[in-house]
PDB file of N, CA and C in Angstrom:
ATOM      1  N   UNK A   1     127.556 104.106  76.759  1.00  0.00           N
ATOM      2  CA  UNK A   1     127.445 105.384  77.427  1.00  0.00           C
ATOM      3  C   UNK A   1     126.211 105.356  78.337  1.00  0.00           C
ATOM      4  N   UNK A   2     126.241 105.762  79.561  1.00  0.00           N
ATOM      5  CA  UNK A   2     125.300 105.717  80.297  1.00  0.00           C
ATOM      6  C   UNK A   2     124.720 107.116  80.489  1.00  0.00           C
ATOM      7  N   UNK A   3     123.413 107.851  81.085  1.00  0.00           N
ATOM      8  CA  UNK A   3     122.976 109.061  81.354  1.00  0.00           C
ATOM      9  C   UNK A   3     122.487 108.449  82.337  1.00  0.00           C
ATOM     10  N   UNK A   4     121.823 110.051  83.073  1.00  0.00           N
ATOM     11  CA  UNK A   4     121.226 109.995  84.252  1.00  0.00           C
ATOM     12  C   UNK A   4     119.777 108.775  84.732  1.00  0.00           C
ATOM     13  N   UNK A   5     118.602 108.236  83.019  1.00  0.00           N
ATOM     14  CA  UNK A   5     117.778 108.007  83.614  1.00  0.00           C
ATOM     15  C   UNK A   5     118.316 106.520  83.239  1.00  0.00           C
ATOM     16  N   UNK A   6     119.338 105.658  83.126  1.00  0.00           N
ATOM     17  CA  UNK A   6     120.021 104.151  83.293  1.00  0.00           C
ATOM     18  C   UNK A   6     120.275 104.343  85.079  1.00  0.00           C
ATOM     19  N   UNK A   7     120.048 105.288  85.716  1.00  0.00           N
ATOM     20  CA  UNK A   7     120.332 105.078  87.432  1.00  0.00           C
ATOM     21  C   UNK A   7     118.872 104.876  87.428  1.00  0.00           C
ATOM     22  N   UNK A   8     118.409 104.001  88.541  1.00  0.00           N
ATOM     23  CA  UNK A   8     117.319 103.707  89.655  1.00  0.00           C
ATOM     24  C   UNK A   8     117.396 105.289  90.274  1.00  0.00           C
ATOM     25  N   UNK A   9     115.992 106.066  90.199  1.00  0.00           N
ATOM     26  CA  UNK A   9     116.064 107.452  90.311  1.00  0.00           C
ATOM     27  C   UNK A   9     114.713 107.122  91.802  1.00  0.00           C
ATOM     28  N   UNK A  10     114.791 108.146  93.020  1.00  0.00           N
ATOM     29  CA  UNK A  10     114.272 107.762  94.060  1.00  0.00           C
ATOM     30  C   UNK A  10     113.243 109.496  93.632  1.00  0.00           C
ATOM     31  N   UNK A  11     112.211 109.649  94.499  1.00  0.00           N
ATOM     32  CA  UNK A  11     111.446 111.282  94.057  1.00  0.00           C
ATOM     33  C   UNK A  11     112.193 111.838  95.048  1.00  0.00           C
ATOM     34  N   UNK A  12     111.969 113.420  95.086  1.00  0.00           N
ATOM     35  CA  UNK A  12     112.632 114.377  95.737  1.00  0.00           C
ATOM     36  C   UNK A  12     112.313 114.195  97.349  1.00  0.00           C
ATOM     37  N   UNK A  13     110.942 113.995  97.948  1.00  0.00           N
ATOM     38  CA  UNK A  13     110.382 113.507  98.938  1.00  0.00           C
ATOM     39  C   UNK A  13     111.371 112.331  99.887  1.00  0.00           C
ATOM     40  N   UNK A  14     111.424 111.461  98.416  1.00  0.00           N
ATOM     41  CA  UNK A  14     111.926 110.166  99.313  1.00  0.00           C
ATOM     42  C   UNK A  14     113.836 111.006  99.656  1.00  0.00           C
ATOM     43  N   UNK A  15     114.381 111.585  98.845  1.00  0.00           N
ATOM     44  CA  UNK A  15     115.344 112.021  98.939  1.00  0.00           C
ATOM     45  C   UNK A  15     115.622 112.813 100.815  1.00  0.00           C
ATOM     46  N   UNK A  16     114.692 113.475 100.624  1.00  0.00           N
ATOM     47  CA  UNK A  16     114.706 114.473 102.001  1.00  0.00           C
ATOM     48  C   UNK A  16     114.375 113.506 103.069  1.00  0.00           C
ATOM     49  N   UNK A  17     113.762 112.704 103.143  1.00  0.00           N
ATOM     50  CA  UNK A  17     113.626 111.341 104.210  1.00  0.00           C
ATOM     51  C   UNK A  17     114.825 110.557 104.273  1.00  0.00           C
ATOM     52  N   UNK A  18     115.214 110.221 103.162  1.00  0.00           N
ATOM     53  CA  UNK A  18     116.835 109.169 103.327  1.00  0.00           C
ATOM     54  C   UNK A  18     117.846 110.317 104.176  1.00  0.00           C
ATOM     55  N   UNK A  19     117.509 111.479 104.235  1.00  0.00           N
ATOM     56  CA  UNK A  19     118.281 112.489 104.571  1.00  0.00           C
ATOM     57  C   UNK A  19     118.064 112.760 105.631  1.00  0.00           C
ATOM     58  N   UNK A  20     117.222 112.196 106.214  1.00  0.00           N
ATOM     59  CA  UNK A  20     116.988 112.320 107.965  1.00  0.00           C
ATOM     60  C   UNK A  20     115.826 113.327 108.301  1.00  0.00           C
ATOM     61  N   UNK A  21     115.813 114.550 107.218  1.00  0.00           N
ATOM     62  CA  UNK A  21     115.114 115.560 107.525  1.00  0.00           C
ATOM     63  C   UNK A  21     113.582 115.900 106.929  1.00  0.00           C
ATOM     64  N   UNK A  22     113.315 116.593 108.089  1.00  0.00           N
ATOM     65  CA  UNK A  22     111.628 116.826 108.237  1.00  0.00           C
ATOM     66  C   UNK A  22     111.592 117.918 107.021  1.00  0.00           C
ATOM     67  N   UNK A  23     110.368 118.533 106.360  1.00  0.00           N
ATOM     68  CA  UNK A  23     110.325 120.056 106.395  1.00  0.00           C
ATOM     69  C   UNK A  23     110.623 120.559 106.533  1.00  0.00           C
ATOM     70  N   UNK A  24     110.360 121.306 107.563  1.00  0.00           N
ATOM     71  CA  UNK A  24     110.529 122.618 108.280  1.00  0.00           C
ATOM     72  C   UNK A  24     112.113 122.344 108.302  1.00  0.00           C
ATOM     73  N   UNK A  25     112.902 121.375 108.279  1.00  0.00           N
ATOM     74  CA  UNK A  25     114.499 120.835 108.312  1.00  0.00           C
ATOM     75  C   UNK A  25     114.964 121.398 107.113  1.00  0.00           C
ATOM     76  N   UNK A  26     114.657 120.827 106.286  1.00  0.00           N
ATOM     77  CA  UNK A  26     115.070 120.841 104.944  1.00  0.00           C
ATOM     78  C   UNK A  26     114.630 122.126 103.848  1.00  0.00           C
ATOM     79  N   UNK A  27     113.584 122.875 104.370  1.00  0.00           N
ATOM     80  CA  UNK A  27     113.394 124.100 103.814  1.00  0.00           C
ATOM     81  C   UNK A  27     114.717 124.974 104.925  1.00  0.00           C
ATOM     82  N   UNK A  28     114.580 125.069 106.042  1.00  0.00           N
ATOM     83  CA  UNK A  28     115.615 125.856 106.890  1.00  0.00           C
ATOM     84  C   UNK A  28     116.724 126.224 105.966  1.00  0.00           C
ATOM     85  N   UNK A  29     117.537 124.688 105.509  1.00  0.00           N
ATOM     86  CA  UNK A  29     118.815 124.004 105.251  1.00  0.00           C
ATOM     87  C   UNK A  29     119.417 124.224 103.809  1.00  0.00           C
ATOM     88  N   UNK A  30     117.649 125.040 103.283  1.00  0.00           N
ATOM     89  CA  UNK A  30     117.923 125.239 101.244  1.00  0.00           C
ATOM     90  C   UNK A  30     117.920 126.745 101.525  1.00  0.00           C
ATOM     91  N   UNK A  31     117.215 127.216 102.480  1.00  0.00           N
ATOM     92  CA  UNK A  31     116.953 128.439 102.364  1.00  0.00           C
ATOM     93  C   UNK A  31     115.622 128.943 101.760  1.00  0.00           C
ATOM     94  N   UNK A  32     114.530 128.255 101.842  1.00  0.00           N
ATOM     95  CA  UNK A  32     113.736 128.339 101.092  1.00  0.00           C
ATOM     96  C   UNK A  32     112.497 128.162 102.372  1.00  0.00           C
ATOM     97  N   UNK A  33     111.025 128.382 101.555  1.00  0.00           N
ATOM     98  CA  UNK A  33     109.710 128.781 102.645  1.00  0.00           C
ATOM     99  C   UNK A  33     109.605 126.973 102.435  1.00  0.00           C
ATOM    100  N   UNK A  34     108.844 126.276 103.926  1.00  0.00           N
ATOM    101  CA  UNK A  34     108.037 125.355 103.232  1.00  0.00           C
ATOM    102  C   UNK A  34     106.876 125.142 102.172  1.00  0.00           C
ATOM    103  N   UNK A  35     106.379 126.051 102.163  1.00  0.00           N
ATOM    104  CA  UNK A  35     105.673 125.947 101.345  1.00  0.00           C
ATOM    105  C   UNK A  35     106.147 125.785  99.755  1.00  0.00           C
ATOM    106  N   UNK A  36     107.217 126.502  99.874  1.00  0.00           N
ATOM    107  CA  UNK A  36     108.371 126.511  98.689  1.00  0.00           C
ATOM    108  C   UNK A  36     108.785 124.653  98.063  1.00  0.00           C
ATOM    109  N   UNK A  37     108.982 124.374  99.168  1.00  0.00           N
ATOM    110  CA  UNK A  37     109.776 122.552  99.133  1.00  0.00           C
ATOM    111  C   UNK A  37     108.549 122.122  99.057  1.00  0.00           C
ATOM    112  N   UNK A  38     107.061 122.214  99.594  1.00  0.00           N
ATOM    113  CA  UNK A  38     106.070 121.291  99.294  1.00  0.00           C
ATOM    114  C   UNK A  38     105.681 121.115  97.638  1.00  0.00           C
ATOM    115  N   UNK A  39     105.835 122.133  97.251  1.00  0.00           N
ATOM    116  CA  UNK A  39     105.647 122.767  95.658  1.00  0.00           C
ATOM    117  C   UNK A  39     106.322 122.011  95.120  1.00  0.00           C
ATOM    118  N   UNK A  40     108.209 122.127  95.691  1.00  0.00           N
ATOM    119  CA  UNK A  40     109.334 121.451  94.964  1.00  0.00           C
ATOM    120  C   UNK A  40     108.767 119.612  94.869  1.00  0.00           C
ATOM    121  N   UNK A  41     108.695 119.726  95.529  1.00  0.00           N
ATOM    122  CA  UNK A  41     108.164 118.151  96.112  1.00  0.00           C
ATOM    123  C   UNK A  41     107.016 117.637  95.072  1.00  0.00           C
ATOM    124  N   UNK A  42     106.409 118.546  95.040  1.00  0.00           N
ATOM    125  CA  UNK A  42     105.003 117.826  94.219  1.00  0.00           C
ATOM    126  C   UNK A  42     105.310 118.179  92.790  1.00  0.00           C
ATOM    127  N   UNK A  43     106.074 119.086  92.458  1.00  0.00           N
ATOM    128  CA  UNK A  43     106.652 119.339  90.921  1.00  0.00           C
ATOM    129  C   UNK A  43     107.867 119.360  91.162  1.00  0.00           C
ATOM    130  N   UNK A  44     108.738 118.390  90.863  1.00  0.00           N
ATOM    131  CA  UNK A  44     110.460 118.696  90.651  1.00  0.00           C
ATOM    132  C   UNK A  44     110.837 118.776  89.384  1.00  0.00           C
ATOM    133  N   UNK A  45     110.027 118.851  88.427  1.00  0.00           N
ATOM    134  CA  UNK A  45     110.561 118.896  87.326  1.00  0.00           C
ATOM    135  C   UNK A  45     110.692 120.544  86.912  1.00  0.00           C
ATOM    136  N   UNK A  46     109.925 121.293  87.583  1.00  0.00           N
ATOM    137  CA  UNK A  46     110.008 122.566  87.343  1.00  0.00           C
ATOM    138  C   UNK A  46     111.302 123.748  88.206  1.00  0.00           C
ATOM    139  N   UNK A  47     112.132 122.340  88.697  1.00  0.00           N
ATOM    140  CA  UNK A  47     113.916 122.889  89.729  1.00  0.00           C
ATOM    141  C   UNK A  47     114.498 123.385  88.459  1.00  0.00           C
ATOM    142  N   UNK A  48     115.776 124.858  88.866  1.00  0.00           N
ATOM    143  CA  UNK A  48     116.128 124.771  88.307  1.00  0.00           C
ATOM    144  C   UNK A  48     117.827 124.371  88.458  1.00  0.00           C
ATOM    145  N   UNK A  49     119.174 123.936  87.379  1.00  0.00           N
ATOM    146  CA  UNK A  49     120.184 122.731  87.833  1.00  0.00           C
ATOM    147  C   UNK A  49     120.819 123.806  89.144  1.00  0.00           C
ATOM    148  N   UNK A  50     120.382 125.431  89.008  1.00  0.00           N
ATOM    149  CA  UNK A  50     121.351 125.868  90.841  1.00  0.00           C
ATOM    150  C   UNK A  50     120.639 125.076  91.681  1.00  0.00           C
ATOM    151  N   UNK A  51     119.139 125.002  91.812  1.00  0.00           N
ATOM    152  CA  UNK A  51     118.348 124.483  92.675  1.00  0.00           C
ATOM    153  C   UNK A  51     119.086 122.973  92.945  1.00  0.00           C
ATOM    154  N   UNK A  52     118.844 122.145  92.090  1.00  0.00           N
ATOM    155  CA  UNK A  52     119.153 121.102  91.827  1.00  0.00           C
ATOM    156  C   UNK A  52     120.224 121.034  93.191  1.00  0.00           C
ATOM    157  N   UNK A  53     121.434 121.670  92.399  1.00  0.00           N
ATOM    158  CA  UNK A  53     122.359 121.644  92.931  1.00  0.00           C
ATOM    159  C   UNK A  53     122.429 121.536  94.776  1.00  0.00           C
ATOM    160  N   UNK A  54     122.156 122.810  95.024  1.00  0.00           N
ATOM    161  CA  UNK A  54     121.929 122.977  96.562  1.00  0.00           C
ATOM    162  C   UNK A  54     121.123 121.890  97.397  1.00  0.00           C
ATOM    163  N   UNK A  55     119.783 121.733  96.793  1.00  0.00           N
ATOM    164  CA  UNK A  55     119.347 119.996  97.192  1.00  0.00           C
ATOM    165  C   UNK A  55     120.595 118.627  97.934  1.00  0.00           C
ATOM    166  N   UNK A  56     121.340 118.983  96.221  1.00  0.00           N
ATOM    167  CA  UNK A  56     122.404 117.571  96.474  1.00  0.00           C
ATOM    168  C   UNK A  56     123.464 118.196  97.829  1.00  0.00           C
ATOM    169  N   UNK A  57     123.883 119.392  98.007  1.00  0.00           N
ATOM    170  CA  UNK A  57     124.735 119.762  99.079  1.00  0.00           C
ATOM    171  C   UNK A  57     123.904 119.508  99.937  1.00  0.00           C
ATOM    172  N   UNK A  58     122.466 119.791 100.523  1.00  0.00           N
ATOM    173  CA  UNK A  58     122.074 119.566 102.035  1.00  0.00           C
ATOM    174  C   UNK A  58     121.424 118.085 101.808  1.00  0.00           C
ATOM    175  N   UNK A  59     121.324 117.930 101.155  1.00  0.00           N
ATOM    176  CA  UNK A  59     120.694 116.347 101.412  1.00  0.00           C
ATOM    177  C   UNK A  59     122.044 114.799 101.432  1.00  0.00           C
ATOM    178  N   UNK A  60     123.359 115.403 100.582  1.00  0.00           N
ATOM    179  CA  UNK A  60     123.964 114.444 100.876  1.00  0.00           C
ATOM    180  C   UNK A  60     123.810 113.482 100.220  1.00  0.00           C
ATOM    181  N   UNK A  61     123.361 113.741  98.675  1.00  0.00           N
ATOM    182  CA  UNK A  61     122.753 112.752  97.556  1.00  0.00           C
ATOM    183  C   UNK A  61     122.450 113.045  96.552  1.00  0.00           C
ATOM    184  N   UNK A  62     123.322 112.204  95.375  1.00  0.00           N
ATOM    185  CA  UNK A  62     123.284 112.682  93.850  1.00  0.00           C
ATOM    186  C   UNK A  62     122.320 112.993  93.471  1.00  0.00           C
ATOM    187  N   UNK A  63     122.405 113.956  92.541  1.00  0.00           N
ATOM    188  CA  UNK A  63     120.979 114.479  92.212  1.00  0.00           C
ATOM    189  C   UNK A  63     120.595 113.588  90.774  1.00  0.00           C
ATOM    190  N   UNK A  64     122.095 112.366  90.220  1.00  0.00           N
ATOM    191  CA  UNK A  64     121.864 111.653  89.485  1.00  0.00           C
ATOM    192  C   UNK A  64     120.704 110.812  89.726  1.00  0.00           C
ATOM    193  N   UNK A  65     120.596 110.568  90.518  1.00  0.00           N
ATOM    194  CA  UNK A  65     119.746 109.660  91.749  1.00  0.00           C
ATOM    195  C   UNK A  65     118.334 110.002  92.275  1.00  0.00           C
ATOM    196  N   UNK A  66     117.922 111.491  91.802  1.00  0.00           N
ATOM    197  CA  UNK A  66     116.842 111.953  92.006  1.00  0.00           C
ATOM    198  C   UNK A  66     116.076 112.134  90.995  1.00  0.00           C
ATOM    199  N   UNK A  67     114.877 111.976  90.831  1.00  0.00           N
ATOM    200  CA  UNK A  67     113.560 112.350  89.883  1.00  0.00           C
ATOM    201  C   UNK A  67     113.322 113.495  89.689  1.00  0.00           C
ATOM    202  N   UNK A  68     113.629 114.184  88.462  1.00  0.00           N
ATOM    203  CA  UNK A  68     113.282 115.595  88.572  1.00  0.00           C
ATOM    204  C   UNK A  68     112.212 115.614  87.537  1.00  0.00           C
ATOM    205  N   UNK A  69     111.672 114.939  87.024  1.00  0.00           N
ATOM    206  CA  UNK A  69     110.932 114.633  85.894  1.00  0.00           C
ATOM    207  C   UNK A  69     111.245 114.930  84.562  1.00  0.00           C
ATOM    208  N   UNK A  70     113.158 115.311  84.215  1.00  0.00           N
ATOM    209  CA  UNK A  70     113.008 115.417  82.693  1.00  0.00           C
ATOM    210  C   UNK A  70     113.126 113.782  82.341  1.00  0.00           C
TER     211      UNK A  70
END
């Protein structure tokens, strides 16, 4: 049986870069302040799985695949 942390997990940062998008891009795109995503960014473990979720719709990437720190 496999879980999420047997994937090679990339941080939320590197996520929004493989994704093409800046900041000010990627807060637009969640709906959220930048200052909001810098926060997300420097603590992802404190997302919650709606958050999660919406991430993986604008970024275009499993959130299996992302570091959220549990």
């Amino acid at each position: 049986m496999t879980n999420k942390t047997d994937f090679p997990q990339i941080s939320l940062k590197a996520a929004r870069a493989n994704a093409g998008m800046s900041i000010a891009e990627a807060s637009k795109a969640l709906g959220i302040s930048h200052t909001t995503l810098v926060k997300w960014e420097r603590r992802p473990g404190d997302l919650t799985p709606n958050q999660q979720k919406k991430i993986e719709e604008v970024y275009q990437f499993p959130t299996d695949y992302i570091f959220f720190g549990d």
